[in-house]
Protein backbone atom coordinates (compact mmCIF):
# COMPACT_ATOMS: atom_id res chain seq x y z
CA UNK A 1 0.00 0.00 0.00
CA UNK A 2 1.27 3.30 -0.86
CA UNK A 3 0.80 6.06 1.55
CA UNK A 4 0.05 9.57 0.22
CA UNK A 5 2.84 12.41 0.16
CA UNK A 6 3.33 15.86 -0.96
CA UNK A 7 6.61 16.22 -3.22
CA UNK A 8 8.24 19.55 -3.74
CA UNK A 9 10.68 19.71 -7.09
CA UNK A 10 13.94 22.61 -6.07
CA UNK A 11 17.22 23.08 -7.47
CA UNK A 12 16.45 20.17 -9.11
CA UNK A 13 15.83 18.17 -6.57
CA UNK A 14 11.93 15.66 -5.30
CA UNK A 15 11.94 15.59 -1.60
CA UNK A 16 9.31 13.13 -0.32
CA UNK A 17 7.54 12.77 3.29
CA UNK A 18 9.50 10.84 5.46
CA UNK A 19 7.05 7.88 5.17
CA UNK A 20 7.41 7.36 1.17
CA UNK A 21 10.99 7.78 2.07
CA UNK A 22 11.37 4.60 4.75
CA UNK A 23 8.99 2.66 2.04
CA UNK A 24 10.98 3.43 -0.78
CA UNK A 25 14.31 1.95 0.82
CA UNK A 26 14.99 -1.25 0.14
CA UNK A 27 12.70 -1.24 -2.45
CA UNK A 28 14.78 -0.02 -5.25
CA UNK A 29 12.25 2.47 -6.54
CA UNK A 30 12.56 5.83 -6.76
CA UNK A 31 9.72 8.48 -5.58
CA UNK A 32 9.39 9.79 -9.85
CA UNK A 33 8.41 6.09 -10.44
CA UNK A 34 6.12 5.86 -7.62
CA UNK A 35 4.37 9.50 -8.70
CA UNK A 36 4.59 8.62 -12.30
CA UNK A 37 6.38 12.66 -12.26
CA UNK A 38 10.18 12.60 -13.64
CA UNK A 39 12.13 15.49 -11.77
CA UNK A 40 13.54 17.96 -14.21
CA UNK A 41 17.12 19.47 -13.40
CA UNK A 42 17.04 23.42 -13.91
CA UNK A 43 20.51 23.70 -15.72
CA UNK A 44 22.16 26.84 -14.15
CA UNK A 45 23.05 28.64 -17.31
CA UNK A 46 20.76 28.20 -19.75
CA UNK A 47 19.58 31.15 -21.41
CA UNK A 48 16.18 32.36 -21.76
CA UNK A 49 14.21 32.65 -24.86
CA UNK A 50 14.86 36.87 -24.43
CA UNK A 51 18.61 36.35 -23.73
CA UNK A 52 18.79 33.90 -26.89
CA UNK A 53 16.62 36.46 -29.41
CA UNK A 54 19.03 39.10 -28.51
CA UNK A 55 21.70 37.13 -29.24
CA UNK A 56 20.67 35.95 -32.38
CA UNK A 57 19.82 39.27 -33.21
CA UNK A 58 23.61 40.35 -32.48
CA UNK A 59 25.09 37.99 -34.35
CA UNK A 60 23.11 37.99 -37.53
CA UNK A 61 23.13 41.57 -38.14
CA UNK A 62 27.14 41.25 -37.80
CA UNK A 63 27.55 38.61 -40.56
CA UNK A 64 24.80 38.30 -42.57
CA UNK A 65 23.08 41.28 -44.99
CA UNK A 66 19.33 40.38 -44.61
CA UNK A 67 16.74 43.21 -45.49
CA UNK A 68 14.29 43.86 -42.59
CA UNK A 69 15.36 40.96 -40.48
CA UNK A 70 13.89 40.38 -37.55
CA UNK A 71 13.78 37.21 -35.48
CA UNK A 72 11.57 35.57 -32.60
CA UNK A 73 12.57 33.01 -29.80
CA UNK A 74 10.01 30.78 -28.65
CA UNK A 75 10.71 27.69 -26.64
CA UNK A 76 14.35 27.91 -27.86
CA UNK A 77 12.79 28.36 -31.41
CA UNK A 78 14.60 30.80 -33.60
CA UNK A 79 11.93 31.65 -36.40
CA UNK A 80 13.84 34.11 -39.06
CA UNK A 81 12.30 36.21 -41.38
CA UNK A 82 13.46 39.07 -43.56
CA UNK A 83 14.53 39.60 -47.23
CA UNK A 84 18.11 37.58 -48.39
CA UNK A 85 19.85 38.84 -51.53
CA UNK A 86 20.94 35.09 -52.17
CA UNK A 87 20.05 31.75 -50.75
CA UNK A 88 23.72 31.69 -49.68
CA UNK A 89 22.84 34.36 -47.36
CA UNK A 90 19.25 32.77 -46.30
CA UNK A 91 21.36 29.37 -45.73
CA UNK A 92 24.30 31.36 -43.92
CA UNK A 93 21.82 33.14 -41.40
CA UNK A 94 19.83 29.67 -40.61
CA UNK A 95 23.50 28.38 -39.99
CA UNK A 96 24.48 30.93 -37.60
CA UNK A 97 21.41 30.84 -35.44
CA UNK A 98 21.44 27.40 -35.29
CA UNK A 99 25.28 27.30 -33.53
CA UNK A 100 23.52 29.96 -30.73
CA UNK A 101 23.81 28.50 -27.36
CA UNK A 102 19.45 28.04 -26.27
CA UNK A 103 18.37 27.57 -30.09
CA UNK A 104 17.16 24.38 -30.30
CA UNK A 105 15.79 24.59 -33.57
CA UNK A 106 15.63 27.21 -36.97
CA UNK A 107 12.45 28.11 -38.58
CA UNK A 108 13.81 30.43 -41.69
CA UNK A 109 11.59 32.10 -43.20
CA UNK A 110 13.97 34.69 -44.74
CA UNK A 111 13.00 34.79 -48.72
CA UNK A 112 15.20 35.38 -51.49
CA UNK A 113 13.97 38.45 -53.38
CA UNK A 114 17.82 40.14 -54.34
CA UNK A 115 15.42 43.36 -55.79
CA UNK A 116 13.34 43.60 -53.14
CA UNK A 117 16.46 43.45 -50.79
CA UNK A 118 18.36 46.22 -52.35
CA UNK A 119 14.91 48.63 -52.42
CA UNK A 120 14.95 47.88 -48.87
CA UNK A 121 18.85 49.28 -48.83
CA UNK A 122 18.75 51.97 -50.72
CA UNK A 123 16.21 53.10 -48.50
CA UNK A 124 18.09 52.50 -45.82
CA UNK A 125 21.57 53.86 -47.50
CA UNK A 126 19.65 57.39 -47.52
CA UNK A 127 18.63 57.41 -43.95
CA UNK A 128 22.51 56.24 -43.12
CA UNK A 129 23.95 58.67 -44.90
CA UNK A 130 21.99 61.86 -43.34
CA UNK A 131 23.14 58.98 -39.82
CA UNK A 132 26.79 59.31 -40.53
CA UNK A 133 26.99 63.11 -41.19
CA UNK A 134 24.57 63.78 -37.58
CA UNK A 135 27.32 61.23 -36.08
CA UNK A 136 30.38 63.10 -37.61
CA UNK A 137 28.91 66.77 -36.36
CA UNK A 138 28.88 65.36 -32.84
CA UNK A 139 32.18 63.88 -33.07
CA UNK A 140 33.59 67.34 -34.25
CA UNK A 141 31.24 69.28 -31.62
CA UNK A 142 33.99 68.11 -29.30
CA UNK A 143 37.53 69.47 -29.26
CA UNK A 144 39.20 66.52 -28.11
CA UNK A 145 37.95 64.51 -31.23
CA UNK A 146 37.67 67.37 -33.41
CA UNK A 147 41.03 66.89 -35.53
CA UNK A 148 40.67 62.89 -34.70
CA UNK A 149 40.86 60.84 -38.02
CA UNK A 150 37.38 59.14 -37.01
CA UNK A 151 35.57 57.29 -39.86
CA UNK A 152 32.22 56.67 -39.38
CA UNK A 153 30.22 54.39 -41.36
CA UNK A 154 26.74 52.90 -40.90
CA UNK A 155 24.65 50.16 -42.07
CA UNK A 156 20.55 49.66 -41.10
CA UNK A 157 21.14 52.09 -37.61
CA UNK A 158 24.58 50.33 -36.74
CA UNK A 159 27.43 53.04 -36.41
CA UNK A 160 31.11 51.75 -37.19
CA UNK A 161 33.55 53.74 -35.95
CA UNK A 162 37.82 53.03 -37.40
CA UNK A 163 40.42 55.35 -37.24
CA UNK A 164 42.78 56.49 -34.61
CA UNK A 165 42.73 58.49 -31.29
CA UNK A 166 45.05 59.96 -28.94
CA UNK A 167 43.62 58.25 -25.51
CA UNK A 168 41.14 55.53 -24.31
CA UNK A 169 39.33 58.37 -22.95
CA UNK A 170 38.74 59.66 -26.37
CA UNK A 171 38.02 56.56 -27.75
CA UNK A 172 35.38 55.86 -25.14
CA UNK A 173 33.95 59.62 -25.56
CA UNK A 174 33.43 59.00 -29.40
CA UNK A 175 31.75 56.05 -28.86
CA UNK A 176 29.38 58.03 -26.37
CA UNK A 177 28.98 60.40 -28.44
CA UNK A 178 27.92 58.41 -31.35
CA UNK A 179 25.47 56.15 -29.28
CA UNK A 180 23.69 59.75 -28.13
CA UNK A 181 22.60 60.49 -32.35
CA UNK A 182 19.03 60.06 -32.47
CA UNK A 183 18.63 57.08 -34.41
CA UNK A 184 21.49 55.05 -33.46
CA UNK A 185 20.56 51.67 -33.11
CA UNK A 186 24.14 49.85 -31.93
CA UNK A 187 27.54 51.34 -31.78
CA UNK A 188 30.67 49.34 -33.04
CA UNK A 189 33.74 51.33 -31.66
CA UNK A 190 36.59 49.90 -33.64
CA UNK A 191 38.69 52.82 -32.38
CA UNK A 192 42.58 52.30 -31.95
CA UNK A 193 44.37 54.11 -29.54
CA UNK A 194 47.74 55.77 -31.28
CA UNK A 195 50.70 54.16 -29.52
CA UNK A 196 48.81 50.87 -28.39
């Protein structure tokens, strides 16, 4: 006869009243076969579905030149969508997502539309060029980085900044000052510091 008992799963862990407990020994059984319930470890680490769609986010719009991407995590997930140029490019995305730690699968639903994709950049291209000269006036708004040999570039919001500066102070003001532009969407300070 088995006696009733409350279990209570923690840090991965089913702790049983002390009466299932003195039953269970000797018996061989554990409690999960007696409850029919199978534990389930919480693995410290493991990212959640927000932590993995930013990451995925990251990482695609680094390597991979996708017109209106956008992504969503669900369950570990990754469902892609946006506009590819080539189906190297659709393939390449799907690839990288896939090799992010919490996907556990890829939906892509990028298409392949290489007109489509560069309307979608040259619309873009003028909005990053009027970006780049509001990101260059605040750079030379300040004295320290006014003679600077900053280059700024941009791509879909993302500001690049190469060249070299005189400090990692300076360095660390242009990228402030950059990431302060209305519009900005991500700064990548690629700044070298002269004598480093």
């Amino acid at each position: 006869m088995l006696t009733k008992c409350l279990i209570v799963v923690g840090a991965g862990l089913a702790l049983a009243a002390p009466a299932v407990n003195a039953q269970l020994e000797g018996s061989g059984r554990a409690v999960g076969s007696l409850t029919g319930i199978t534990p389930v470890q919480h693995v410290q680490g493991t990212p959640s579905d927000a932590q993995v769609g930013l990451e995925v986010q990251a990482q695609l719009r680094q390597q991979v030149q996708v017109a209106n991407f956008s992504s969503q995590i669900q369950h570990g997930v990754a469902t892609l969508r946006g506009t590819a140029h080539t189906d190297a490019e659709r393939l390449e995305a799907e690839q990288i997502a896939s090799r992010i730690n919490g996907v556990t699968r890829v939906e892509n639903q990028i298409v392949v539309d290489a007109g489509r994709a560069a309307a979608v950049d040259n619309n873009h291209s003028d909005v990053d060029l009027s970006l780049e000269a509001a990101v260059r006036a605040n750079l030379r708004s300040e004295p320290r980085l006014a003679a600077a040999g900053i280059d700024v570039t941009t791509r879909t919001n993302i500001v690049t900044l190469t060249g070299v500066v005189a400090s990692n102070d300076d360095r660390e003001l242009a990228g402030r000052l950059a990431a302060q532009t209305h519009e900005v969407a991500e700064v990548r300070n690629r700044l070298a510091v002269s004598g480093n």
